[in-house]
PDB file of N, CA and C in Angstrom:
ATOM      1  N   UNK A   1     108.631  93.784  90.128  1.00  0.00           N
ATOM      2  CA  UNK A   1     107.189  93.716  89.926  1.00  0.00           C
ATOM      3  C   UNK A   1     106.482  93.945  91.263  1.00  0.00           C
ATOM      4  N   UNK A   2     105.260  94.649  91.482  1.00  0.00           N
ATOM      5  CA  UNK A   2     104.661  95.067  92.414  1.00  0.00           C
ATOM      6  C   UNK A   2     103.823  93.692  92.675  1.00  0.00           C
ATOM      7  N   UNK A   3     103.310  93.391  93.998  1.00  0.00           N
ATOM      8  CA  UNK A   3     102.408  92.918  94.914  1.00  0.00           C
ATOM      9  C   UNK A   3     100.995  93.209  94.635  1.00  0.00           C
ATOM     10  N   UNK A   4     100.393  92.475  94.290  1.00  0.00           N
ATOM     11  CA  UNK A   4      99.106  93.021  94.366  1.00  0.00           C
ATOM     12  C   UNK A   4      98.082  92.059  95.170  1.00  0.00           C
ATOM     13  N   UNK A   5      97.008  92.751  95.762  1.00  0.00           N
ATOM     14  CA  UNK A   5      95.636  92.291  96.786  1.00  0.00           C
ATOM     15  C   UNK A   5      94.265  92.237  96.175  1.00  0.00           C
ATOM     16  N   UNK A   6      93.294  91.599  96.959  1.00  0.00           N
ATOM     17  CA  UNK A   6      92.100  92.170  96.103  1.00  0.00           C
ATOM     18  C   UNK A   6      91.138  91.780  97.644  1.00  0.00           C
ATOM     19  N   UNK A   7      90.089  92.798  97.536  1.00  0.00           N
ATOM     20  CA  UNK A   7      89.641  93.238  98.501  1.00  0.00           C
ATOM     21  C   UNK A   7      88.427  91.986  98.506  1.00  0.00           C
ATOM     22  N   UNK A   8      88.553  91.766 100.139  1.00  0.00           N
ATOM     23  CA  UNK A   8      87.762  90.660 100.149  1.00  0.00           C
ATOM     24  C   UNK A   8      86.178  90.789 100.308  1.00  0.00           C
ATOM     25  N   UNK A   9      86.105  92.057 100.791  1.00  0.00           N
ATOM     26  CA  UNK A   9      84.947  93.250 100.900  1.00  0.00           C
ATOM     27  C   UNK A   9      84.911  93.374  99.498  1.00  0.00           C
ATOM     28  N   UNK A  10      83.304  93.631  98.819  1.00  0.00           N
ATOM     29  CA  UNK A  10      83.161  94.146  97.783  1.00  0.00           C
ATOM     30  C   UNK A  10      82.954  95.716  97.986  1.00  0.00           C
ATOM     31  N   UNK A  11      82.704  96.720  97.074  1.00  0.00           N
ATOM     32  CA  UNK A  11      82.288  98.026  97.149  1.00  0.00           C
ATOM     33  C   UNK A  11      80.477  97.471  96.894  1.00  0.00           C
ATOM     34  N   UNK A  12      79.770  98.601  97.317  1.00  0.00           N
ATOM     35  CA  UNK A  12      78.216  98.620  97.233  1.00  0.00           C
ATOM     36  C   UNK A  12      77.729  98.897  96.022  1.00  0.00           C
ATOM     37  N   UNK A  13      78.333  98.504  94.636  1.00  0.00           N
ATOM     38  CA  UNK A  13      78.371  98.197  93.590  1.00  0.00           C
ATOM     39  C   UNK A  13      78.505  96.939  93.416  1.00  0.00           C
ATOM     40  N   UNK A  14      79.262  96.391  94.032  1.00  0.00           N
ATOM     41  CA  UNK A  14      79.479  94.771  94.310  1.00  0.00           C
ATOM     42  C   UNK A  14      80.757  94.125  93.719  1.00  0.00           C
ATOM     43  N   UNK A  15      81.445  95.220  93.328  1.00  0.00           N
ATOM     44  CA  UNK A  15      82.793  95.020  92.998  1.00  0.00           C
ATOM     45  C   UNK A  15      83.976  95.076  94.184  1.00  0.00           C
ATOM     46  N   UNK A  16      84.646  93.864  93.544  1.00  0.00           N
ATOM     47  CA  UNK A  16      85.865  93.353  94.622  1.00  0.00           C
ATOM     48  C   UNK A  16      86.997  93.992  93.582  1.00  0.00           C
ATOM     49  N   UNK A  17      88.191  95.532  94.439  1.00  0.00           N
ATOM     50  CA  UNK A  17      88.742  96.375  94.027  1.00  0.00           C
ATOM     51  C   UNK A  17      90.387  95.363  94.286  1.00  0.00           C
ATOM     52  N   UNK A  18      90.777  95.744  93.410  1.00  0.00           N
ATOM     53  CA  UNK A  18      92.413  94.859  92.913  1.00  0.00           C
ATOM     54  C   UNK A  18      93.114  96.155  94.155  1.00  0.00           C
ATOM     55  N   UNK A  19      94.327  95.773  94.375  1.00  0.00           N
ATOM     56  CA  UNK A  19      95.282  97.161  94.836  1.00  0.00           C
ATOM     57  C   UNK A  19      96.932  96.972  94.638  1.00  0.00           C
ATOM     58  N   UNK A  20      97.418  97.724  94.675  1.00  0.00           N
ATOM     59  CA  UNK A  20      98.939  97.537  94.407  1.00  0.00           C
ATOM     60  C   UNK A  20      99.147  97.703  95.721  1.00  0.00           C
ATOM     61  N   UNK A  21     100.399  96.769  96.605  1.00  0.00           N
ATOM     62  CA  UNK A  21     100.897  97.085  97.586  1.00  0.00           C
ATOM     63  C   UNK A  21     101.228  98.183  97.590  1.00  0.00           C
ATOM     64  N   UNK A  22     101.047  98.962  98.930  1.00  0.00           N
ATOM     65  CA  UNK A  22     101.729 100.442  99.220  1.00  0.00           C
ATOM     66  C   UNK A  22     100.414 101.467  99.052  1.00  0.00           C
ATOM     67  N   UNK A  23      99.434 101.096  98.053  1.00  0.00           N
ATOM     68  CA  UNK A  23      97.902 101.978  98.125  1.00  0.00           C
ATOM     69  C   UNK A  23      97.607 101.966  99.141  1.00  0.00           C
ATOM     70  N   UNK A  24      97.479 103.570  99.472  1.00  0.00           N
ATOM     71  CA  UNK A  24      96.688 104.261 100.910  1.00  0.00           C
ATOM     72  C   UNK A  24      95.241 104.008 100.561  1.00  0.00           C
ATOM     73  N   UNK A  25      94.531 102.745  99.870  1.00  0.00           N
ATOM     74  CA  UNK A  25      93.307 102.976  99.867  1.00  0.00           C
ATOM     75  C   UNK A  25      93.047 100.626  99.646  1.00  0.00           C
ATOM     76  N   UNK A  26      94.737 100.226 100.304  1.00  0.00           N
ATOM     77  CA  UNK A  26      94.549  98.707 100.612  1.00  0.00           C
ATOM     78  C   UNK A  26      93.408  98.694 101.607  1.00  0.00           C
ATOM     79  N   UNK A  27      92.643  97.526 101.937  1.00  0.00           N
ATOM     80  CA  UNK A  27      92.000  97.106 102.920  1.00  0.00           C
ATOM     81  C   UNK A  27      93.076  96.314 104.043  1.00  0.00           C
ATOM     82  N   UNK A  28      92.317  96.117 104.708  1.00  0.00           N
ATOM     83  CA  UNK A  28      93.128  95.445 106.379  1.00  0.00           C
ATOM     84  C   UNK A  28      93.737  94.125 105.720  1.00  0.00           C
ATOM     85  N   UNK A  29      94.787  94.028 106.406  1.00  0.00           N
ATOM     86  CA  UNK A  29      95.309  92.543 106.485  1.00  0.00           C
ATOM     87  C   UNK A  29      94.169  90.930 106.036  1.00  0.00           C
ATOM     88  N   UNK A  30      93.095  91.315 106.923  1.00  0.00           N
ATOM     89  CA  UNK A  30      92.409  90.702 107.649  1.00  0.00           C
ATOM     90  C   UNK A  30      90.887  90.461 105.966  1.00  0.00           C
ATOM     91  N   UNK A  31      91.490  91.670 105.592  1.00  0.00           N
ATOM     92  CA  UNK A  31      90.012  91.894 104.342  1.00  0.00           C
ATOM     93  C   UNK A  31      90.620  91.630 103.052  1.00  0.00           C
ATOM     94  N   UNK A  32      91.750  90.736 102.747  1.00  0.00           N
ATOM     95  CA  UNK A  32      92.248  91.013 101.544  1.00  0.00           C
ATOM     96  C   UNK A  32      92.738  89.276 100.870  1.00  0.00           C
ATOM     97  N   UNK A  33      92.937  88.963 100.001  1.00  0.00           N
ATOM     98  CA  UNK A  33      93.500  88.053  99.274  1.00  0.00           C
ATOM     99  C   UNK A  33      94.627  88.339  98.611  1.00  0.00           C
ATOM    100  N   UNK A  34      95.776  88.081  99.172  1.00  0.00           N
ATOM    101  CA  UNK A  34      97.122  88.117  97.844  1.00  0.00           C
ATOM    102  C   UNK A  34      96.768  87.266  96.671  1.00  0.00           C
ATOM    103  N   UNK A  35      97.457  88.551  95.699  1.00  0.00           N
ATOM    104  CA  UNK A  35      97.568  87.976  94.129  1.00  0.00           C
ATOM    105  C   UNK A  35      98.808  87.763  93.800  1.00  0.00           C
ATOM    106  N   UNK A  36      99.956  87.880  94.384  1.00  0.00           N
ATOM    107  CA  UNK A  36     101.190  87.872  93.662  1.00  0.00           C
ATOM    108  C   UNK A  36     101.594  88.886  93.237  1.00  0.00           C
ATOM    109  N   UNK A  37     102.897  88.747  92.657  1.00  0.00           N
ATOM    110  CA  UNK A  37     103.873  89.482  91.862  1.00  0.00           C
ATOM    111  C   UNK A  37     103.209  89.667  90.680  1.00  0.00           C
ATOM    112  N   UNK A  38     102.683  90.755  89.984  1.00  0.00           N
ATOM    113  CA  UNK A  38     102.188  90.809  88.337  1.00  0.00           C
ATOM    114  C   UNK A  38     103.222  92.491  88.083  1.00  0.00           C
ATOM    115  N   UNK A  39     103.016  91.893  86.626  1.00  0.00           N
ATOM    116  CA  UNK A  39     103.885  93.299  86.003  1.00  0.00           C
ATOM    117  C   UNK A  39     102.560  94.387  85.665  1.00  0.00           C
ATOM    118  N   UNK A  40     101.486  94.272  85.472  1.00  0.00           N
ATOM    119  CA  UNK A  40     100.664  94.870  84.709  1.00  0.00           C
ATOM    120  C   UNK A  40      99.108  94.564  85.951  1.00  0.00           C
ATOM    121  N   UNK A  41      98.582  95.363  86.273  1.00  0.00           N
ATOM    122  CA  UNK A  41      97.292  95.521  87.217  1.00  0.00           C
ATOM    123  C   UNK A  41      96.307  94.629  86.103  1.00  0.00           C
ATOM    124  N   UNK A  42      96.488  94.776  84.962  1.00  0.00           N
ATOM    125  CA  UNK A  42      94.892  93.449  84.004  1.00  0.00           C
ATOM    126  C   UNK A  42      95.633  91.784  84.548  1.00  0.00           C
ATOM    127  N   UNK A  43      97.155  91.827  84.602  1.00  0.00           N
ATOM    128  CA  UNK A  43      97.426  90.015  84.899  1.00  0.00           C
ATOM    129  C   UNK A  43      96.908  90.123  86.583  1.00  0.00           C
ATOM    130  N   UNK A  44      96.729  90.934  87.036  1.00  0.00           N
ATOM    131  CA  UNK A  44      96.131  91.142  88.796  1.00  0.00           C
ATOM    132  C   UNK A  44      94.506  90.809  88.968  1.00  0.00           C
ATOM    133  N   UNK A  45      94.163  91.194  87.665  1.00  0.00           N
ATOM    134  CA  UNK A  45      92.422  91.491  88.178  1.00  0.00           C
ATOM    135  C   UNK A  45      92.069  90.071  87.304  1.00  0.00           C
ATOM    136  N   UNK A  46      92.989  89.282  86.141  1.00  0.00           N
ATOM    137  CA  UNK A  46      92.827  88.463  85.935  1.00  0.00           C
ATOM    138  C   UNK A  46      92.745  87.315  87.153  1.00  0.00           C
ATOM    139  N   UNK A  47      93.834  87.640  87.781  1.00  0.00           N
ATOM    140  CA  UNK A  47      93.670  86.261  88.784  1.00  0.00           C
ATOM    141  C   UNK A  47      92.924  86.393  90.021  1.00  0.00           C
ATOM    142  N   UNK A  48      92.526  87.899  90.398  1.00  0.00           N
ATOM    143  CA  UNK A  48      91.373  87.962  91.393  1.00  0.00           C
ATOM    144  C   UNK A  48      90.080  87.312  90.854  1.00  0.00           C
ATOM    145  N   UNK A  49      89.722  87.503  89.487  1.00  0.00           N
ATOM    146  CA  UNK A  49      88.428  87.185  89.000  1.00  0.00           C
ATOM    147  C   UNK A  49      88.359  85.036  88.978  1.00  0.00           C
ATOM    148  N   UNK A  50      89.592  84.556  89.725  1.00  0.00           N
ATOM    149  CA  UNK A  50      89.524  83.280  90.165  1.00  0.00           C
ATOM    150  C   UNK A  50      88.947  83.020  91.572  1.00  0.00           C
ATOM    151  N   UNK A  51      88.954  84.105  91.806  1.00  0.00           N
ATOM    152  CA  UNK A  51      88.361  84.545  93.450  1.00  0.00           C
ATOM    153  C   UNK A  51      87.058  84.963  93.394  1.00  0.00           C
ATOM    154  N   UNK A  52      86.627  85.857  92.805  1.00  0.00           N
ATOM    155  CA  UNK A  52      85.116  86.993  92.511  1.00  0.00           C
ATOM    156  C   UNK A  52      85.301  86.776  90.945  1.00  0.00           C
ATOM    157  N   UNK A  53      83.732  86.869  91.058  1.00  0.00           N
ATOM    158  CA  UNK A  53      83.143  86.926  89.319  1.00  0.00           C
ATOM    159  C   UNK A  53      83.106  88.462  88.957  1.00  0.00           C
ATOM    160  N   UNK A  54      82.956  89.681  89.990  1.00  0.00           N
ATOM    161  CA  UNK A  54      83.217  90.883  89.880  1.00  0.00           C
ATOM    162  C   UNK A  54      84.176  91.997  90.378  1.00  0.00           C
ATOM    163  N   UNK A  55      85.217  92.044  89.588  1.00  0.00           N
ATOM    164  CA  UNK A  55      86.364  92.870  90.036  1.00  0.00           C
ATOM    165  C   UNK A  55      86.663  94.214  89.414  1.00  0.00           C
ATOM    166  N   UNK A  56      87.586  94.853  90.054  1.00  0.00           N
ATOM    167  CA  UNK A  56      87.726  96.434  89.453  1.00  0.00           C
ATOM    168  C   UNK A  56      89.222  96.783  90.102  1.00  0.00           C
ATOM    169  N   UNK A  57      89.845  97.368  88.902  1.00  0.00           N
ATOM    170  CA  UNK A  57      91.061  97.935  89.681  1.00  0.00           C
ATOM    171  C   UNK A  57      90.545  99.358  90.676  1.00  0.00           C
ATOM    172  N   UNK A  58      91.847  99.606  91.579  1.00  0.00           N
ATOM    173  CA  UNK A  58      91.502 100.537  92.205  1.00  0.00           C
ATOM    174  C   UNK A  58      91.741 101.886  91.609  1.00  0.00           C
ATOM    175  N   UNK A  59      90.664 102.697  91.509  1.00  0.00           N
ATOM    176  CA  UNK A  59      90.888 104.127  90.982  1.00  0.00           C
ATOM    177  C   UNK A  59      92.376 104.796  91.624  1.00  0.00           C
ATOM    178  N   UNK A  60      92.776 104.301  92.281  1.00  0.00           N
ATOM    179  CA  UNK A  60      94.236 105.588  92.891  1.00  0.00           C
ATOM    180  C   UNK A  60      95.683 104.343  92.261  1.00  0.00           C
ATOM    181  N   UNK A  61      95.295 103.546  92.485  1.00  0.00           N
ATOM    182  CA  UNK A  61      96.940 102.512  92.076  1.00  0.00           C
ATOM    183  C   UNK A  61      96.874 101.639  90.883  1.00  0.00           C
ATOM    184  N   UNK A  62      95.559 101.078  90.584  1.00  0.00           N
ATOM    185  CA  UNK A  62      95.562 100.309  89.550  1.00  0.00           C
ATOM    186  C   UNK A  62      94.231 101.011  88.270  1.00  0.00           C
ATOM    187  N   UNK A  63      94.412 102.665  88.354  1.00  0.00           N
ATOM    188  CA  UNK A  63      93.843 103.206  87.649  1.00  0.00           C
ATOM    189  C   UNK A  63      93.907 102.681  85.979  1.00  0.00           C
ATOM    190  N   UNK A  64      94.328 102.375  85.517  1.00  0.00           N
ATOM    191  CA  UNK A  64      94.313 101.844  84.471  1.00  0.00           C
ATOM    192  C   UNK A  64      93.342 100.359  83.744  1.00  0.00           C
ATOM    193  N   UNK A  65      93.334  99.791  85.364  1.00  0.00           N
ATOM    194  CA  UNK A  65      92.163  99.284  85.162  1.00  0.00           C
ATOM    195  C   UNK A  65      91.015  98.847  85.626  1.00  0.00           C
ATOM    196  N   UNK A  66      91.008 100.611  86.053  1.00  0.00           N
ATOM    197  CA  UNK A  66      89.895 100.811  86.775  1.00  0.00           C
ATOM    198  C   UNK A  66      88.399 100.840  85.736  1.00  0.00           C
ATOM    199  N   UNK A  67      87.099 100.570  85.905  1.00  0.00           N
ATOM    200  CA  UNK A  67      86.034 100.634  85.120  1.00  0.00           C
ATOM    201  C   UNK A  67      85.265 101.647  86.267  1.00  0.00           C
ATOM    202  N   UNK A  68      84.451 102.324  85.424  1.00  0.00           N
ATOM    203  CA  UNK A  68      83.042 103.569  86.118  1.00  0.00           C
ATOM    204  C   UNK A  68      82.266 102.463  85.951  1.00  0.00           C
TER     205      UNK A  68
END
């Protein structure tokens, strides 16, 4: 099961973006919250949204649950 982060920076939408370890589009060490081991990017953005009331997967790694 992959690693996943969630950006501690929101985007200027105001969404805080989930990422799979290894995405060329993670934030810094320094800008991020570990989520754990999940099998599926929705059990990822589930447990970021314990963190932020507004989350989004990332369009390049956790496209699936990504929202426009």
């Amino acid at each position: 099961m992959p690693k996943y982060y969630v950006n501690d920076n929101s985007q200027t939408n105001g969404d805080h973006e989930v990422h799979q370890e290894g995405c060329s589009w993670m934030p810094k060490q320094e800008n991020r919250t570990y989520l754990g081991y999940h099998s599926t990017c929705k059990s990822a953005v589930q447990k970021a949204k314990e963190h932020y009331s507004q989350v989004n997967g990332c369009y390049h790694c956790s496209k699936e649950c990504h929202t426009s």
